[in-house]
Every structure is written in C-alpha cells, then in structure tokens.
Protein backbone atom coordinates (compact mmCIF):
# COMPACT_ATOMS: atom_id res chain seq x y z
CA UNK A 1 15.86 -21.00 18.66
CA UNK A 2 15.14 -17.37 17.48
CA UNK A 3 15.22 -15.01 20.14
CA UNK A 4 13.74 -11.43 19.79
CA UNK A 5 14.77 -8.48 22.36
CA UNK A 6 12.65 -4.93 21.66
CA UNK A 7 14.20 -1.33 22.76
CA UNK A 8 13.47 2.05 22.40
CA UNK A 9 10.16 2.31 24.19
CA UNK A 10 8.88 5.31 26.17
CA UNK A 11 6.86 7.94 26.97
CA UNK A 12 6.46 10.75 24.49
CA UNK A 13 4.25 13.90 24.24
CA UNK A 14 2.34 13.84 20.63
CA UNK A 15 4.16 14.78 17.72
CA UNK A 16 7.41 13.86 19.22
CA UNK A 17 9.40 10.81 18.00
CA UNK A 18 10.62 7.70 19.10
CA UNK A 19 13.04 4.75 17.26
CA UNK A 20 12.23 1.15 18.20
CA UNK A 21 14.90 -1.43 17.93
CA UNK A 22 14.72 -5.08 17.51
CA UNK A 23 17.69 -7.37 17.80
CA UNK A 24 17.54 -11.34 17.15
CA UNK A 25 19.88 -14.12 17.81
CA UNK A 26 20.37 -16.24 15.19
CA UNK A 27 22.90 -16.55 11.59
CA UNK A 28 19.93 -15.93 9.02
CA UNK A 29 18.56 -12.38 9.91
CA UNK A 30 18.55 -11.46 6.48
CA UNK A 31 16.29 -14.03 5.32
CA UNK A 32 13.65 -13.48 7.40
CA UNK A 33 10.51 -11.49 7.15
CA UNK A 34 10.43 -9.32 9.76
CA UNK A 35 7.03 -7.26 10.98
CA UNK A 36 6.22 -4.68 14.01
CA UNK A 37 2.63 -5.28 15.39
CA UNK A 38 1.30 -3.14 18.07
CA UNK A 39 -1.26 -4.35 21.05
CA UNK A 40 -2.95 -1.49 23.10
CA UNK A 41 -4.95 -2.28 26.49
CA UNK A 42 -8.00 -4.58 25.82
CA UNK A 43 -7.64 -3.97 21.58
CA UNK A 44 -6.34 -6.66 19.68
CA UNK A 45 -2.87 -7.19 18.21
CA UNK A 46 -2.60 -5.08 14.92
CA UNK A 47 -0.06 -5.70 12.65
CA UNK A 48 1.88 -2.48 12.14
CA UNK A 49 4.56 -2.61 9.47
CA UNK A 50 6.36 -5.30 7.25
CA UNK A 51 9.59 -5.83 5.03
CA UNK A 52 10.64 -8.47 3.06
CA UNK A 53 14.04 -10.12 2.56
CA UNK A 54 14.81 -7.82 -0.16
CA UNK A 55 13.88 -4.54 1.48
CA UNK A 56 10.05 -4.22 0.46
CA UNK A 57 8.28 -2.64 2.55
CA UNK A 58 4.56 -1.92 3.91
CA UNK A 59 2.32 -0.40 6.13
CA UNK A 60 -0.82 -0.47 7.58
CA UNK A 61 -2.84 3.09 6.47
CA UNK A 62 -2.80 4.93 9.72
CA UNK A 63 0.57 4.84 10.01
CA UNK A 64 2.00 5.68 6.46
CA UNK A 65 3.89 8.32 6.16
CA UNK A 66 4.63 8.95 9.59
CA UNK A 67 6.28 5.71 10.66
CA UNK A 68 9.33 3.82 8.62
CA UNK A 69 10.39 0.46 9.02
CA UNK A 70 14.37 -0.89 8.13
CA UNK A 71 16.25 -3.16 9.41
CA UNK A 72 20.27 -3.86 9.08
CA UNK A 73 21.11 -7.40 8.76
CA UNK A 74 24.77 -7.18 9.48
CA UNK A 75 23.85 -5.94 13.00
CA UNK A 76 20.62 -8.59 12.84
CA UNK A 77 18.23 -5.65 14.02
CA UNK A 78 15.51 -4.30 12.90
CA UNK A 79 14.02 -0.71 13.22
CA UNK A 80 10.65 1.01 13.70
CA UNK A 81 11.10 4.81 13.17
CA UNK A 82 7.98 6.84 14.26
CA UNK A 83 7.40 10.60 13.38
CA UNK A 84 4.45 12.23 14.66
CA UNK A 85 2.95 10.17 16.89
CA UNK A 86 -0.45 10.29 18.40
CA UNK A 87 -2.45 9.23 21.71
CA UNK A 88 -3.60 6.54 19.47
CA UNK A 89 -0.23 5.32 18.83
CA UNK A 90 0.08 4.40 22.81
CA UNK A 91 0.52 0.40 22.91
CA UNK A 92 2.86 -2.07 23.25
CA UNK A 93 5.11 -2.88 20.17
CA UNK A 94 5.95 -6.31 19.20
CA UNK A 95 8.77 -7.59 17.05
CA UNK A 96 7.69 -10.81 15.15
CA UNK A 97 9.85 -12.70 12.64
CA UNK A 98 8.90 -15.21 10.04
CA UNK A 99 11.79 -18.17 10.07
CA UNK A 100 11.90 -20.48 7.06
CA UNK A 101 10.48 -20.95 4.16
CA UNK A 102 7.06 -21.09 2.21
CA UNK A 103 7.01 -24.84 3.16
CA UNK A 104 7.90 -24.58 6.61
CA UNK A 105 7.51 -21.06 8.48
CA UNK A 106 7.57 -20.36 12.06
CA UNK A 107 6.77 -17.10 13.82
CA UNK A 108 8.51 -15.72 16.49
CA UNK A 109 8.13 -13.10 18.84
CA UNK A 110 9.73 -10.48 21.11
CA UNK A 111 8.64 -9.38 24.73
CA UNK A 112 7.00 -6.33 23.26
CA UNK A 113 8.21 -2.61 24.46
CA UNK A 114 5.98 0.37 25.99
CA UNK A 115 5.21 3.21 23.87
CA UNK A 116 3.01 5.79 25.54
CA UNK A 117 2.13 9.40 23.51
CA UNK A 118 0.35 11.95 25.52
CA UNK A 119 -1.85 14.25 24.31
C-alpha cells in the first residue's frame, strides 16, 4: 500500500512563494509517475504538473514558468516549487502517484494541503 503525506501548505500574499512537499512510503519511488493536481472550492480537480521516471517534465499553461516540479527519489519525495503565485492559485494541492506498469497501473493519492494567495 502506497501512502502519500503533502507539506508545505499556507497562506501567502501574491507574488510570494511557497515549496510543496510530497513524501510516499513504499521501495519503488523512482519508478513511479508522479503528478500535483490542484482542487479549489466548488471547481474541479485540475491536474497541475507531471514528471516521468526519467525526469521529464510538464505543465499545465497557466502555471509554466512560474511553478517547477522535482522530486528526489533517494528521499522518496516529491516537490512542487511555486514562484509568483496568484489569487487564482488558492486551492488545495494533491499529490497523486501512478504505481505499476502500462499493464497494470494504480493511482494513488495524498490528503491534499491548503494553499491560499491573497491578493
């Protein structure tokens, strides 16, 4: 069982900055897929940012360029760096992994932390 635990939430005024951190359980970090999404109040959940085993990375438009994903697999975390950040940016970040392979993939997902940016 793949367990997901988000940090690094808060509240920030706009243009400030704020690092998300994602630790997971589990001996095959580095092999996973790992993706932020973000969820604000009655809006969908929007997938945020992505990267691959191998380090590939991508974003969704309005966030490019201000936010960077990484991760570091020998501390099995994964990070959300975000630069600039705007009222629209307020919402609840979720961690998400993809376990397995092509064949067999399951999703998983953490708690979710608060990120609020005031204008």
């Amino acid at each position: 069982q793949v367990q997901l635990v988000e940090s690094g939430g808060g509240l920030v005024q706009a243009g400030g900055s704020l690092r998300l951190s994602c630790t997971a359980s589990g001996s095959s970090f580095g092999s996973w897929g790992m993706n932020w999404y973000r969820q604000a109040p009655g809006k969908q959940r929007d997938w945020v940012a992505g990267i691959g085993s191998g380090g590939t990375t991508s974003y969704r438009d309005s966030v490019r360029g201000r936010f960077t994903i990484s991760r570091d697999n020998a501390k099995n975390t994964l990070y959300l760096q975000m630069n600039s950040l705007k009222p629209e940016d307020t919402a609840v970040y979720y961690c998400h992994a993809e376990v397995g392979s092509s064949r067999s993939l399951v999703f998983y997902w953490g708690q979710g932390t608060q990120v609020t940016v005031s204008s």
